[in-house]
Protein backbone atom coordinates (compact mmCIF):
# COMPACT_ATOMS: atom_id res chain seq x y z
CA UNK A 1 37.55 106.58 15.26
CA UNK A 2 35.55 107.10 18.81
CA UNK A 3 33.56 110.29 19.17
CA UNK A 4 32.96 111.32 22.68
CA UNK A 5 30.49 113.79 24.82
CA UNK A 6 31.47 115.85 27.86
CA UNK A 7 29.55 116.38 31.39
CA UNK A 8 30.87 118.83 33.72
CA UNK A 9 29.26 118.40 36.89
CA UNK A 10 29.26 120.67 39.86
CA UNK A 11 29.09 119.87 43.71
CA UNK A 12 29.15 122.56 46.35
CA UNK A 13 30.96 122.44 48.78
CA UNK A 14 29.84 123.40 53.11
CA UNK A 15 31.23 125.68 55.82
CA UNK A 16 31.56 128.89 56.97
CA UNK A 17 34.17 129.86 54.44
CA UNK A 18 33.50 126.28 52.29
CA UNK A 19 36.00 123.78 51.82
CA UNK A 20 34.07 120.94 53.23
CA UNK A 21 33.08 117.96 51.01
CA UNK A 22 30.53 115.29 52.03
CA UNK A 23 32.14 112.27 50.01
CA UNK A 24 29.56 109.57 50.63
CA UNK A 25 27.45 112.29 48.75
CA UNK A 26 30.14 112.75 46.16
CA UNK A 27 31.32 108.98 45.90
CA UNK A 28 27.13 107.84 45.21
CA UNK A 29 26.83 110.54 42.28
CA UNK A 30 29.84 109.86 40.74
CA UNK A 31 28.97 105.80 41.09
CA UNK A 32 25.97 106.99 39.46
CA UNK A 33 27.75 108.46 36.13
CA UNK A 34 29.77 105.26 35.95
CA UNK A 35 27.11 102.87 36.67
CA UNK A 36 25.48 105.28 33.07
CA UNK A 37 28.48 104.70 31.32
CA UNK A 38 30.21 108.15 31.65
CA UNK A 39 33.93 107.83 32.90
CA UNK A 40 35.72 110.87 35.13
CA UNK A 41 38.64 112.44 33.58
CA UNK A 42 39.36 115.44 35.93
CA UNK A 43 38.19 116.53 39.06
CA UNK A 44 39.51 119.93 40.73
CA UNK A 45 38.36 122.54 43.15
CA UNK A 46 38.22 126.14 43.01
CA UNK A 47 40.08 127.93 45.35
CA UNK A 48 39.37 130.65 47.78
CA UNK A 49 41.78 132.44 50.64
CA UNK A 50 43.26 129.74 52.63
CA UNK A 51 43.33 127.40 50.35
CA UNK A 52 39.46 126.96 50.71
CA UNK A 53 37.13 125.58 47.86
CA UNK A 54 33.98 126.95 46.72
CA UNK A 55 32.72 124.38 44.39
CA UNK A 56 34.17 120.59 43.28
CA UNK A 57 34.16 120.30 39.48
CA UNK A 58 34.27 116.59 38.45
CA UNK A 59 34.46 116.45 34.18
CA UNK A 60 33.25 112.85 32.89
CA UNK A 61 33.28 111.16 29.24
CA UNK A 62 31.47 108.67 27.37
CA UNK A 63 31.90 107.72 24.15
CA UNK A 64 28.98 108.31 21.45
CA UNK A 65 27.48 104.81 20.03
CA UNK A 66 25.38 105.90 17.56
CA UNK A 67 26.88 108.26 15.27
């Protein structure tokens, strides 16, 4: 039976009212969680007025080798 552990990681996004993503910046960090080992299983955005986003959640996995 595989035992996992959880990272939740947060990336702001820009503009006046947010919404804007850099994804080169987004793409190299999460090629830097795979390239560790952790796999992405969700991503979402939290919403604003106008269908704006404060922040981009992304939610990874890896499972735990040494227990």
């Amino acid at each position: 039976m595989s035992k996992w552990e959880y990272k939740t990681v947060t990336f702001e996004t820009t503009g006046l009212w947010g919404g804007s993503l850099n994804v080169s910046n987004f793409d190299n960090e999460v090629n830097k969680y795979g390239q560790d080992g952790w796999e992405m299983v969700s991503c979402f955005a939290t919403h604003q007025a106008q269908g704006k986003s404060s922040a981009v959640f992304a939610v990874f996995k890896r499972e735990i080798e040494d227990w």
